[in-house]
PDB file of N, CA and C in Angstrom:
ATOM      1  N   UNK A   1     111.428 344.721  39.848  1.00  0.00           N
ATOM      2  CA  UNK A   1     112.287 345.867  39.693  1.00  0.00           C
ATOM      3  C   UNK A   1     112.999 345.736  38.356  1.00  0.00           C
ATOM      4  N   UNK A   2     113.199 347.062  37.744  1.00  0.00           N
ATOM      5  CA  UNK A   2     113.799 346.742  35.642  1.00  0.00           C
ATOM      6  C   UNK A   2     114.836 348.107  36.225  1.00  0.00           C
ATOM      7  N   UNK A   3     115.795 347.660  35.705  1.00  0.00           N
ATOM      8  CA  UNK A   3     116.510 348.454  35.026  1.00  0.00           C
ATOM      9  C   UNK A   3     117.625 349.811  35.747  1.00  0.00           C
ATOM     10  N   UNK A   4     117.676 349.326  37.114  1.00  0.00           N
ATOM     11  CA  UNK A   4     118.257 350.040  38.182  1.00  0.00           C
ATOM     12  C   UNK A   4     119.685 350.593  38.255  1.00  0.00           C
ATOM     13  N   UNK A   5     120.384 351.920  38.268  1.00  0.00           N
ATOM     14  CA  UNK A   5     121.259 352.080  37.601  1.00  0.00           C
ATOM     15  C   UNK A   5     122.616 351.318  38.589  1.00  0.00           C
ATOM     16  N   UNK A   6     122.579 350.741  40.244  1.00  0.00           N
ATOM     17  CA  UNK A   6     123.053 350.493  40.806  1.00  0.00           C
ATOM     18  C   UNK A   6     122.261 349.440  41.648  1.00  0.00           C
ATOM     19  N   UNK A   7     122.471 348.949  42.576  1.00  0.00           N
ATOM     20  CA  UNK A   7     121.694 347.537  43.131  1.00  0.00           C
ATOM     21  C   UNK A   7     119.967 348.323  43.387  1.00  0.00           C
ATOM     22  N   UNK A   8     119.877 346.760  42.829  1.00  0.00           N
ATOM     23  CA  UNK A   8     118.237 346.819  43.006  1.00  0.00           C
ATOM     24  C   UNK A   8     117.444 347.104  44.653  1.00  0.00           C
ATOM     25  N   UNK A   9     118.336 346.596  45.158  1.00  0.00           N
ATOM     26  CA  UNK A   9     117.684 346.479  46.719  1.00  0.00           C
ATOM     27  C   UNK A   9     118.498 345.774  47.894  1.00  0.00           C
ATOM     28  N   UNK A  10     118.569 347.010  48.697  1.00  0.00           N
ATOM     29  CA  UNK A  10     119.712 347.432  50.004  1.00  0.00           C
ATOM     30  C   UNK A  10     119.131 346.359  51.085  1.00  0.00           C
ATOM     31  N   UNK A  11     118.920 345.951  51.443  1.00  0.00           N
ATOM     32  CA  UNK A  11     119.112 345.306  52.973  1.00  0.00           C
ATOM     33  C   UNK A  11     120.357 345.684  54.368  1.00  0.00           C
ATOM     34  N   UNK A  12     119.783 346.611  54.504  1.00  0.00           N
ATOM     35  CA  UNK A  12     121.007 346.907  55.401  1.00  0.00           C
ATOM     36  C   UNK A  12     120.373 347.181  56.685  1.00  0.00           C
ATOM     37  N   UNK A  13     121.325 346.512  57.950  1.00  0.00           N
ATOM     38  CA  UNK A  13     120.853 346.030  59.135  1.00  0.00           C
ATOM     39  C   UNK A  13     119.308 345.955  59.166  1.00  0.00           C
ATOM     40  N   UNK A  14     118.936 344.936  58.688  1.00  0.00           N
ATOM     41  CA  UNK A  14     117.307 344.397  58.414  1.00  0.00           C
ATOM     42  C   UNK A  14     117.214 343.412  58.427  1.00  0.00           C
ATOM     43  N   UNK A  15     116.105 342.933  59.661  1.00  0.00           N
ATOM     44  CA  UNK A  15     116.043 341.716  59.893  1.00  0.00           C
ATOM     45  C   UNK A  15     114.593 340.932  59.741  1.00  0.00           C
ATOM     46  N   UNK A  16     114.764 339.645  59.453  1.00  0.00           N
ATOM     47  CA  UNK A  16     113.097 338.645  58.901  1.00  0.00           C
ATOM     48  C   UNK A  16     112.618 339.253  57.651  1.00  0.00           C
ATOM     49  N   UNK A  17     113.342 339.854  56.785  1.00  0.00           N
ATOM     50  CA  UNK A  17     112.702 339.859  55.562  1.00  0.00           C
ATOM     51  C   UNK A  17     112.555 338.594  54.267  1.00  0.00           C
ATOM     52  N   UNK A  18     111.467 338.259  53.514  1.00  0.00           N
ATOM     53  CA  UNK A  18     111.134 337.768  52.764  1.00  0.00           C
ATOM     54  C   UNK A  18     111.150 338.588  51.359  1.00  0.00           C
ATOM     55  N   UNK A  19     112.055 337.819  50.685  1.00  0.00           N
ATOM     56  CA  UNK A  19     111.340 337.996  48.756  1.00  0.00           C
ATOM     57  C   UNK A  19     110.585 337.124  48.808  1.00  0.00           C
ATOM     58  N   UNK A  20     109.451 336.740  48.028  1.00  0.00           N
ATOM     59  CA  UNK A  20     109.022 335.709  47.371  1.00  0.00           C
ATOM     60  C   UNK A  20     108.789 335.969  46.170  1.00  0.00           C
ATOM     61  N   UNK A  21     108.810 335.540  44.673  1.00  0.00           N
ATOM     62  CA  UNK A  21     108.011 335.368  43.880  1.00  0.00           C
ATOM     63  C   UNK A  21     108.456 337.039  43.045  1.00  0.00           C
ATOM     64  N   UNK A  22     109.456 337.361  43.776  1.00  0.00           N
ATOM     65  CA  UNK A  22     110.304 338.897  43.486  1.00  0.00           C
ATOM     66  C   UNK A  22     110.962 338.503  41.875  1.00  0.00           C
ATOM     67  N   UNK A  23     110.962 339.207  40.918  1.00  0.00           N
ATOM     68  CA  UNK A  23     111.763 339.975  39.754  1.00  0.00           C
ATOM     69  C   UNK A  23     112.394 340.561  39.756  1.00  0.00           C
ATOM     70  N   UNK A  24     113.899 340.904  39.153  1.00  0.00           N
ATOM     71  CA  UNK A  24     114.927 341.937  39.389  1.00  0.00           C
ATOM     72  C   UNK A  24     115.148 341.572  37.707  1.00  0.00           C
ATOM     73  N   UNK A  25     115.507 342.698  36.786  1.00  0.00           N
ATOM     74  CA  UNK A  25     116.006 342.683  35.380  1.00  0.00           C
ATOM     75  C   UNK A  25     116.876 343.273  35.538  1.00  0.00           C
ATOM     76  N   UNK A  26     118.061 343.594  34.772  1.00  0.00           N
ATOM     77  CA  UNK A  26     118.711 344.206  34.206  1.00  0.00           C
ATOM     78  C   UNK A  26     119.508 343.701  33.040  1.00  0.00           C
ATOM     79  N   UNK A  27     120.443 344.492  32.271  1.00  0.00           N
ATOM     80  CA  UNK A  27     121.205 344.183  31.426  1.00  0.00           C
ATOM     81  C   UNK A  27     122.239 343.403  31.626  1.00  0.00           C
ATOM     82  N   UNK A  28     122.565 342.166  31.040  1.00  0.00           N
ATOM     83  CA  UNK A  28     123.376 341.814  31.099  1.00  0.00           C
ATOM     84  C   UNK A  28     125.026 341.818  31.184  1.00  0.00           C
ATOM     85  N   UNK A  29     125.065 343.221  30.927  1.00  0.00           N
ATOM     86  CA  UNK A  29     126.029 344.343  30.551  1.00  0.00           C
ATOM     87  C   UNK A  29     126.525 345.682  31.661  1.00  0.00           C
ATOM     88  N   UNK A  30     125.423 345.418  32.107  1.00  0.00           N
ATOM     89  CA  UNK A  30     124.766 346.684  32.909  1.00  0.00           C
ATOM     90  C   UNK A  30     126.232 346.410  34.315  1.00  0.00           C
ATOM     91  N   UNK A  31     126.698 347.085  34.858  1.00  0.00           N
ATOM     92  CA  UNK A  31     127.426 347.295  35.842  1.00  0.00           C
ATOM     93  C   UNK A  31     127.400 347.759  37.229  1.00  0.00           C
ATOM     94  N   UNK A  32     127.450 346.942  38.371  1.00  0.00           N
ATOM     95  CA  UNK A  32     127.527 346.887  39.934  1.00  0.00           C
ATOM     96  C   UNK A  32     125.537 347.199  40.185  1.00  0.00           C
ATOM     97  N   UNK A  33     124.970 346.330  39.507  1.00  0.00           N
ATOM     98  CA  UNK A  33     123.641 346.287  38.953  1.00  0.00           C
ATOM     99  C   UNK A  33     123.236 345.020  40.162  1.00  0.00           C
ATOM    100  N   UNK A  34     123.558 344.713  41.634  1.00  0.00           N
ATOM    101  CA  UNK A  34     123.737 343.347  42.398  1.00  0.00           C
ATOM    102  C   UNK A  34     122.108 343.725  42.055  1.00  0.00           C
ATOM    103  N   UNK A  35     121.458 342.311  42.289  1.00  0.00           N
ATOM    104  CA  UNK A  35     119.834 342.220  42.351  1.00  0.00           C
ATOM    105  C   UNK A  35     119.632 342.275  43.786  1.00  0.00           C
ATOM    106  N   UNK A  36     119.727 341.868  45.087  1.00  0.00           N
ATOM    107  CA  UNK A  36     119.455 341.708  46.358  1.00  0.00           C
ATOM    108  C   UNK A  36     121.071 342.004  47.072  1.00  0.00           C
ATOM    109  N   UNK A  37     121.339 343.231  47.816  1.00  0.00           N
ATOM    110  CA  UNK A  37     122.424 343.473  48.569  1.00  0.00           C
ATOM    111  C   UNK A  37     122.247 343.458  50.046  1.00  0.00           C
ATOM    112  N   UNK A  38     123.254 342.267  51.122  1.00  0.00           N
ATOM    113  CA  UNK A  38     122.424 342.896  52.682  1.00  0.00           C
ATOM    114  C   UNK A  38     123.862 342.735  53.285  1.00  0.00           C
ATOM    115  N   UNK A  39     124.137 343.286  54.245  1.00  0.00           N
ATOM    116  CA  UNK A  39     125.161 343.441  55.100  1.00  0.00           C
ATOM    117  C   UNK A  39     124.759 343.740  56.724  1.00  0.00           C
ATOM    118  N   UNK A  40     124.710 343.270  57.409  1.00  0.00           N
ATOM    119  CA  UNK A  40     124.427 343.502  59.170  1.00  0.00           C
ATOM    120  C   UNK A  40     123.410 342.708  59.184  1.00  0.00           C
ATOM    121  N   UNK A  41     122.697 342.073  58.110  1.00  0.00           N
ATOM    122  CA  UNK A  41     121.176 341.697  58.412  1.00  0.00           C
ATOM    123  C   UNK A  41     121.010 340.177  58.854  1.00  0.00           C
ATOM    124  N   UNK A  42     120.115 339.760  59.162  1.00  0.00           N
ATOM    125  CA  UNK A  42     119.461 338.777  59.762  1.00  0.00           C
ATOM    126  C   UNK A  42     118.247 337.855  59.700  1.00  0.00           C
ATOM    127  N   UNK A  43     118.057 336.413  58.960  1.00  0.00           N
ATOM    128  CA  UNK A  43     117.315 336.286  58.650  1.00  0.00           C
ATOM    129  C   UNK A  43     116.683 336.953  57.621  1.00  0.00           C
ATOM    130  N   UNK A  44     117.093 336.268  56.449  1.00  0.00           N
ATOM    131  CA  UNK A  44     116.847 336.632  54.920  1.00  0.00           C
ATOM    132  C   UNK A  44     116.698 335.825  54.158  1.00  0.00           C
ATOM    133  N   UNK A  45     115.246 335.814  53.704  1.00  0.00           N
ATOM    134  CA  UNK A  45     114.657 334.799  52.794  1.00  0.00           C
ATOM    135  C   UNK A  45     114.322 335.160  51.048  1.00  0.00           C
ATOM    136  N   UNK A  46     114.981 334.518  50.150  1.00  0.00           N
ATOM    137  CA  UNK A  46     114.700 334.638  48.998  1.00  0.00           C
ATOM    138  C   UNK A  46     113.912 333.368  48.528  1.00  0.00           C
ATOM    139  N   UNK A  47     112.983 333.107  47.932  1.00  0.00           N
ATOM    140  CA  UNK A  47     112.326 331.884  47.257  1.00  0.00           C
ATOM    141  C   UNK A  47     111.373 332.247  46.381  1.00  0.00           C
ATOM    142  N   UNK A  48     111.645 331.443  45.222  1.00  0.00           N
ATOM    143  CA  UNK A  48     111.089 331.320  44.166  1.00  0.00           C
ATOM    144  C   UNK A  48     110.572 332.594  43.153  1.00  0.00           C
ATOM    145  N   UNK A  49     112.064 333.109  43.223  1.00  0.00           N
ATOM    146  CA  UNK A  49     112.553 334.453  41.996  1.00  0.00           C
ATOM    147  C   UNK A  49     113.165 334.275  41.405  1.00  0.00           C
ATOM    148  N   UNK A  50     113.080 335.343  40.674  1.00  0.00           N
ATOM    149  CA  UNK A  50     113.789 335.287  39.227  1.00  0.00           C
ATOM    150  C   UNK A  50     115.009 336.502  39.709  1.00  0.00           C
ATOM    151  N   UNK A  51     116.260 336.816  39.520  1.00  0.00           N
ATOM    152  CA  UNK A  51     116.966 338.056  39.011  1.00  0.00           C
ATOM    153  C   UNK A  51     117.796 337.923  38.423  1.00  0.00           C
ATOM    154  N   UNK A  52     117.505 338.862  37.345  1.00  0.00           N
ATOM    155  CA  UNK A  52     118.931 339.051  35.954  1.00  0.00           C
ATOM    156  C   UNK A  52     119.369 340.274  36.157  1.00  0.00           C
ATOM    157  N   UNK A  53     121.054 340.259  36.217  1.00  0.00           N
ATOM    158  CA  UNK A  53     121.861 341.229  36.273  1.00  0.00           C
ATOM    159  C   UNK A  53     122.904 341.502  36.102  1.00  0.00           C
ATOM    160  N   UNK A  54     123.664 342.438  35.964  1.00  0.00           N
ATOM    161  CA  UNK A  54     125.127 342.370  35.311  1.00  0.00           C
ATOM    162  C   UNK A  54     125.716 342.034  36.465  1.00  0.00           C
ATOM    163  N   UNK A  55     125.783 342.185  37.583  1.00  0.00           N
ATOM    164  CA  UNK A  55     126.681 342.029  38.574  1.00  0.00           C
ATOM    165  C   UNK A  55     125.865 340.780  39.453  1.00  0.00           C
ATOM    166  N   UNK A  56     126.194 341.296  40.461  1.00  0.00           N
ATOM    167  CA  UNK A  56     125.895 339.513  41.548  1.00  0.00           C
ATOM    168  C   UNK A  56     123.896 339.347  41.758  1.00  0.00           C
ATOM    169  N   UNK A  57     123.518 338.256  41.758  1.00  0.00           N
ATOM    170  CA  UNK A  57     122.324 337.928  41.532  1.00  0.00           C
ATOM    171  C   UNK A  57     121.628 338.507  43.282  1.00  0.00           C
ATOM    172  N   UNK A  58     122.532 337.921  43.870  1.00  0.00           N
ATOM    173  CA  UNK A  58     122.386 338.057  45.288  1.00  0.00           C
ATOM    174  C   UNK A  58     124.533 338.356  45.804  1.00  0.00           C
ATOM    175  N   UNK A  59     124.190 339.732  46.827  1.00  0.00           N
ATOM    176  CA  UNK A  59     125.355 339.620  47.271  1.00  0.00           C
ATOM    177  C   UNK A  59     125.295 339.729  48.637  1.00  0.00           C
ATOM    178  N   UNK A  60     126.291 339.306  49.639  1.00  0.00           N
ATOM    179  CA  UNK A  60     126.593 339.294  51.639  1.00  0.00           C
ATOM    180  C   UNK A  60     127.494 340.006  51.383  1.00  0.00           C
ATOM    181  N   UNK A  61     127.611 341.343  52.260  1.00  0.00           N
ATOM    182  CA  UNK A  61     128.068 341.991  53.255  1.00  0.00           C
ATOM    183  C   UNK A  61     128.701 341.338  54.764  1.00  0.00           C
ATOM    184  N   UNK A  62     129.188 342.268  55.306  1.00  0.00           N
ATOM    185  CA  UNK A  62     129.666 341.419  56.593  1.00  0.00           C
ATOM    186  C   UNK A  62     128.127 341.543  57.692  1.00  0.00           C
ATOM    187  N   UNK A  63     128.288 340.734  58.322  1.00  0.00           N
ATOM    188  CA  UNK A  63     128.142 340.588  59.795  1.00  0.00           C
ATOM    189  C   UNK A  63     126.072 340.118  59.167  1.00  0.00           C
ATOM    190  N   UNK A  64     126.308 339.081  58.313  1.00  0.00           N
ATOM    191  CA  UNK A  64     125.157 338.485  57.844  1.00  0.00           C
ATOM    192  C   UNK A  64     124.992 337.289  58.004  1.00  0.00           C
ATOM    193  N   UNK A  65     123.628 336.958  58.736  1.00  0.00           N
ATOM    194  CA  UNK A  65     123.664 336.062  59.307  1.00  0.00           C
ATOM    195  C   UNK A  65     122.305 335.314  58.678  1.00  0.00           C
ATOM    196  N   UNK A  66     122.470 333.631  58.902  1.00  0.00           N
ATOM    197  CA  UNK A  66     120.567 333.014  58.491  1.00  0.00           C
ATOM    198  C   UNK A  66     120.065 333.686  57.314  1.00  0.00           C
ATOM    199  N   UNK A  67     120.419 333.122  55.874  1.00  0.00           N
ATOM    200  CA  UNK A  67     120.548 333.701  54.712  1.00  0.00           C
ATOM    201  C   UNK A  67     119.824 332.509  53.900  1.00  0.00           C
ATOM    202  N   UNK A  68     118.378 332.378  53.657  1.00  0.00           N
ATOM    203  CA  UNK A  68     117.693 331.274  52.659  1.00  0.00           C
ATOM    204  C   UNK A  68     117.289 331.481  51.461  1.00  0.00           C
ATOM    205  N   UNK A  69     118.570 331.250  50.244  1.00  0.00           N
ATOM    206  CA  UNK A  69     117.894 331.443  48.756  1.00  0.00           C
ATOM    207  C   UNK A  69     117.506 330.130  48.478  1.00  0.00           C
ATOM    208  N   UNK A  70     116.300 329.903  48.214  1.00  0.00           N
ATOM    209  CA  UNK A  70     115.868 328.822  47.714  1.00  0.00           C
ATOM    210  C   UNK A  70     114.939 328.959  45.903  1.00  0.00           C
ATOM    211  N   UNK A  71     114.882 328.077  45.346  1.00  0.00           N
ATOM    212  CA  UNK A  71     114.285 327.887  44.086  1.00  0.00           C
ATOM    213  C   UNK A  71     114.268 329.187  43.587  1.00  0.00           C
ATOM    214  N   UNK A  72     115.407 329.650  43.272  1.00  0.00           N
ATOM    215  CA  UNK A  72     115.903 330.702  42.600  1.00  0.00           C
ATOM    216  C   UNK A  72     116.542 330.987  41.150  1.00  0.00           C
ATOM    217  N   UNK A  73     116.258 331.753  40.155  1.00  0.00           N
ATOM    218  CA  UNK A  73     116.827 331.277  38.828  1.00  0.00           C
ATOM    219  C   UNK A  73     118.184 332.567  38.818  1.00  0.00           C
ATOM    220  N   UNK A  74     118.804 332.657  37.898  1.00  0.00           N
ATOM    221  CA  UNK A  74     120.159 333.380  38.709  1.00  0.00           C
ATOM    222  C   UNK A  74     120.587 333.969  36.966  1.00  0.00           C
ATOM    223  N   UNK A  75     120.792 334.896  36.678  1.00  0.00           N
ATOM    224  CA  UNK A  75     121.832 335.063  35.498  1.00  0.00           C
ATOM    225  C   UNK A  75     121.070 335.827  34.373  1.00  0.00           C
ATOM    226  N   UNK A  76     122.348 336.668  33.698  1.00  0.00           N
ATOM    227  CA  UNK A  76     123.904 336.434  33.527  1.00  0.00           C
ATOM    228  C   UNK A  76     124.295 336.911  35.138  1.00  0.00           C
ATOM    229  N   UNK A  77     125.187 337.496  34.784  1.00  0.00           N
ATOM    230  CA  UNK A  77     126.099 337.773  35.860  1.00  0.00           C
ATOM    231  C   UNK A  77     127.112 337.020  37.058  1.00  0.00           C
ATOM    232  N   UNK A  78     127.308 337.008  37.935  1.00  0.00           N
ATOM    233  CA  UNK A  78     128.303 336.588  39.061  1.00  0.00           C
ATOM    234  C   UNK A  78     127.999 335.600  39.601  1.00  0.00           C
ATOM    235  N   UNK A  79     126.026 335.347  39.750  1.00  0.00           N
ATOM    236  CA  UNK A  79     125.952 334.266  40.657  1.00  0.00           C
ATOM    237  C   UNK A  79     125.584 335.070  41.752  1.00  0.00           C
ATOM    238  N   UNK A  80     125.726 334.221  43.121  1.00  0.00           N
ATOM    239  CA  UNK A  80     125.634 334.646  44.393  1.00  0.00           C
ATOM    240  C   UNK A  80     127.158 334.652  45.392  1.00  0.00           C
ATOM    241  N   UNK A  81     126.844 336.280  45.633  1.00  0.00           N
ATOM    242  CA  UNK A  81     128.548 336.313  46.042  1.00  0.00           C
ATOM    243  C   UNK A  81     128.445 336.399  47.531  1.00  0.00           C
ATOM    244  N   UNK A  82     129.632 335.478  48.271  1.00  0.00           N
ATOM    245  CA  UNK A  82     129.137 335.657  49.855  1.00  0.00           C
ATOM    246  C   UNK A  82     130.467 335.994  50.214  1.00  0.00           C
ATOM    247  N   UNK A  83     130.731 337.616  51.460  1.00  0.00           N
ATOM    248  CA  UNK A  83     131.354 337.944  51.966  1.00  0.00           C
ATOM    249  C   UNK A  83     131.810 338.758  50.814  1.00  0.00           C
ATOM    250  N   UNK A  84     133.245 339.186  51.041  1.00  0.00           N
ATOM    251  CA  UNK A  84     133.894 340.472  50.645  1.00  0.00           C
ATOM    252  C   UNK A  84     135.964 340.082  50.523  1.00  0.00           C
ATOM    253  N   UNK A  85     136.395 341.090  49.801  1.00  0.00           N
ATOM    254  CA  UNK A  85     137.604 340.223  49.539  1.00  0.00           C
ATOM    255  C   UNK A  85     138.583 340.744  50.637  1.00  0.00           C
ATOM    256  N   UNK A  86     137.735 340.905  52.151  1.00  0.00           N
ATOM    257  CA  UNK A  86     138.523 341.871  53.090  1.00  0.00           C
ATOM    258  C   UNK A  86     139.638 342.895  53.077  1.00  0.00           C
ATOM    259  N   UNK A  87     138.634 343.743  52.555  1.00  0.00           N
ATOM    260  CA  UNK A  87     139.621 345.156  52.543  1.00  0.00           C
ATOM    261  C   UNK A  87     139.778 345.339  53.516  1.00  0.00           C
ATOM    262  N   UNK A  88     138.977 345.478  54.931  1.00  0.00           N
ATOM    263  CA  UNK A  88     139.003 346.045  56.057  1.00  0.00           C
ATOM    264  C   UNK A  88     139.329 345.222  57.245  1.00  0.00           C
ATOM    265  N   UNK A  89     140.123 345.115  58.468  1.00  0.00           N
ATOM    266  CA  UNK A  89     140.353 343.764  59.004  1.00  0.00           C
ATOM    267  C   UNK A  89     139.260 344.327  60.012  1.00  0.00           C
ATOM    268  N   UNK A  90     138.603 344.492  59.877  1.00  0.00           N
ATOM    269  CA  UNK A  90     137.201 344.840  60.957  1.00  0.00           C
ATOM    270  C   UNK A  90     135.814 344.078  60.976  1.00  0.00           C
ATOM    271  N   UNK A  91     136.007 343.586  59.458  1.00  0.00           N
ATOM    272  CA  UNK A  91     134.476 343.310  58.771  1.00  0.00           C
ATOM    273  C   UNK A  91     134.112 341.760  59.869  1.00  0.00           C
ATOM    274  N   UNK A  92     133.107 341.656  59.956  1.00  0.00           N
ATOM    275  CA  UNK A  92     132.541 340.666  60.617  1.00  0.00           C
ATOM    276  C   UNK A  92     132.446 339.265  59.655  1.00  0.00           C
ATOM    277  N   UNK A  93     131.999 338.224  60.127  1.00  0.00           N
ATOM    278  CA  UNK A  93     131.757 337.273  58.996  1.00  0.00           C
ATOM    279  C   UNK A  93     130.379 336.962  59.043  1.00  0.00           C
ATOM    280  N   UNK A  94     130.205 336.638  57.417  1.00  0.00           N
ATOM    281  CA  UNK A  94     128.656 335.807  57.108  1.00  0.00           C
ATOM    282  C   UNK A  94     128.487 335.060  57.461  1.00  0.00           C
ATOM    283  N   UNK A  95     127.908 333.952  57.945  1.00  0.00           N
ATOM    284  CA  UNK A  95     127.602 332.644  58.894  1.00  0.00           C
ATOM    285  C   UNK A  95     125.651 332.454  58.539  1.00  0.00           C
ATOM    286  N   UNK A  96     125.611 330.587  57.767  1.00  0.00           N
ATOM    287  CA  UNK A  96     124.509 330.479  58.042  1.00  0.00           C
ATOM    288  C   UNK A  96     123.769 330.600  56.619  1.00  0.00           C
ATOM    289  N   UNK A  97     124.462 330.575  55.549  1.00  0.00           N
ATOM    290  CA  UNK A  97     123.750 330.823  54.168  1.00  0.00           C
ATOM    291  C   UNK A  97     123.564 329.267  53.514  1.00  0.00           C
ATOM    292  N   UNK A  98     122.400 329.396  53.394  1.00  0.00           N
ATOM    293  CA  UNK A  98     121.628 327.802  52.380  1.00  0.00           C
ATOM    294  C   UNK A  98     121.059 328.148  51.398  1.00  0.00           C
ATOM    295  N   UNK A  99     121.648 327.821  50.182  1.00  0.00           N
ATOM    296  CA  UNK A  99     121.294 327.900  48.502  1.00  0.00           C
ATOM    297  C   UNK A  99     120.650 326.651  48.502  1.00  0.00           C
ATOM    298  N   UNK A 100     119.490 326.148  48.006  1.00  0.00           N
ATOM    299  CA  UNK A 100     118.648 325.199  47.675  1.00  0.00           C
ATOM    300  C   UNK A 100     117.736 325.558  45.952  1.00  0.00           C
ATOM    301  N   UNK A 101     117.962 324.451  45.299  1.00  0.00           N
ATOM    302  CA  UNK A 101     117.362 324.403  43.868  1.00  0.00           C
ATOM    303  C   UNK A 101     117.402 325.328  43.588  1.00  0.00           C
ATOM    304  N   UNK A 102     118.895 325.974  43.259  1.00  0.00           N
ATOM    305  CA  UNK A 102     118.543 327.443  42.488  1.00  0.00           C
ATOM    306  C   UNK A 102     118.845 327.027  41.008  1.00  0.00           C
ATOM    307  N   UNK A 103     118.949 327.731  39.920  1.00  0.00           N
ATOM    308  CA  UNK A 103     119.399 327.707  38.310  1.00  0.00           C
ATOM    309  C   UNK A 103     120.131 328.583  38.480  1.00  0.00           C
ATOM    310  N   UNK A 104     121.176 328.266  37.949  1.00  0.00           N
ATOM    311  CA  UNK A 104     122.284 329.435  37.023  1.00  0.00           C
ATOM    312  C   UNK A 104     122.602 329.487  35.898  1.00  0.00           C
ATOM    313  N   UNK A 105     121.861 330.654  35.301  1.00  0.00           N
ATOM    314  CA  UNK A 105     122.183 330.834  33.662  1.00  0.00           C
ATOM    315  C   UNK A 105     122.654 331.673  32.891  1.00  0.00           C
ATOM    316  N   UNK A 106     124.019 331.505  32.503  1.00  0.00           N
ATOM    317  CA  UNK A 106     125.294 332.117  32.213  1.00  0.00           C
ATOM    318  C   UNK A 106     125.601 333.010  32.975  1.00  0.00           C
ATOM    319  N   UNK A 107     126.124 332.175  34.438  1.00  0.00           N
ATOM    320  CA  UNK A 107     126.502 333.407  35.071  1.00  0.00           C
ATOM    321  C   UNK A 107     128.207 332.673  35.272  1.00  0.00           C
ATOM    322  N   UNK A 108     129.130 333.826  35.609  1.00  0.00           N
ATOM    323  CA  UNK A 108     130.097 333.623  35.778  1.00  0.00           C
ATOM    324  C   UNK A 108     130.601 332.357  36.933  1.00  0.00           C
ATOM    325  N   UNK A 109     130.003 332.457  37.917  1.00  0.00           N
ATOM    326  CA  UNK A 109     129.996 331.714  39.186  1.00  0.00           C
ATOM    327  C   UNK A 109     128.451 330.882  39.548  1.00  0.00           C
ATOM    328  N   UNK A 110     128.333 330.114  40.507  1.00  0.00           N
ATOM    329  CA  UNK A 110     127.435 329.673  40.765  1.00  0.00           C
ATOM    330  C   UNK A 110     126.984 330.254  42.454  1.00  0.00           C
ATOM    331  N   UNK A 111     128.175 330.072  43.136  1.00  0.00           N
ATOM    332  CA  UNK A 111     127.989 330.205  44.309  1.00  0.00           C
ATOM    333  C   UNK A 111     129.251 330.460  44.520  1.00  0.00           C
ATOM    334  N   UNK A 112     129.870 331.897  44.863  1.00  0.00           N
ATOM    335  CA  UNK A 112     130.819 332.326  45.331  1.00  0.00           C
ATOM    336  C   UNK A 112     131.494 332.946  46.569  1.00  0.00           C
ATOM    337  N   UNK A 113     132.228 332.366  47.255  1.00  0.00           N
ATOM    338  CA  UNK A 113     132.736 332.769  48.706  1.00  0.00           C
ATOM    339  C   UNK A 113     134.148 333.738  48.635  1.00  0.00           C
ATOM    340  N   UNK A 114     134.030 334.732  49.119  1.00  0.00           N
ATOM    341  CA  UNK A 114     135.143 335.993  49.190  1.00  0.00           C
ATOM    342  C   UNK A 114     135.604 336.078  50.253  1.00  0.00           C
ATOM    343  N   UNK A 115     137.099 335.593  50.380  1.00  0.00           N
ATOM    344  CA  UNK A 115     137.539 335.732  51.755  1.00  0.00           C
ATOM    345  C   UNK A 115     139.046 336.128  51.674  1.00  0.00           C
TER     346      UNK A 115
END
């Protein structure tokens, strides 16, 4: 995926999905540009991708659960952002996320938790 004017790709209440071997570009510059967004979902596998983006490489939503980025390259941007800075006292929590051999390159964060 190149060049998306807002997140590359929704995951919402979706469950057992796989990236593998997935591409996400964007500008480094580029704004609320997340490469992989999921919230309600379940069982979510990223391994051995690439995504560049202005905003979060990978971002969690609430009520996300069993979350595997593995051998992942990451940047610019945020990193991988988990949860939300609770606006809402409703939101559920993420539970269950494993980052394994990822790269981060020039991104603001590496691995970020919002609570």
């Amino acid at each position: 995926m190149k060049d998306s004017k807002n997140f590359h790709v929704n995951c919402i209440s979706s469950y057992n999905i796989t990236f593998l071997r997935f591409t996400i570009s964007a500008p480094g510059d580029s704004p609320n540009t997340d490469g992989i967004h999921m919230a309600r979902s379940t069982n979510i596998c990223i391994t051995d991708s690439i995504i560049k983006t202005g905003d979060d490489c990978v971002s969690m939503g609430d009520e996300t659960k069993d979350v595997y980025i593995q051998n992942v390259t990451c940047g610019p941007g945020h990193g991988i952002s988990i949860g939300s800075h609770g606006g809402y006292a409703t939101e559920k929590d993420v539970t269950g996320v494993y980052v394994k051999n990822c790269t981060f390159i020039g991104t603001t964060n590496g691995v970020r938790v919002k609570t």
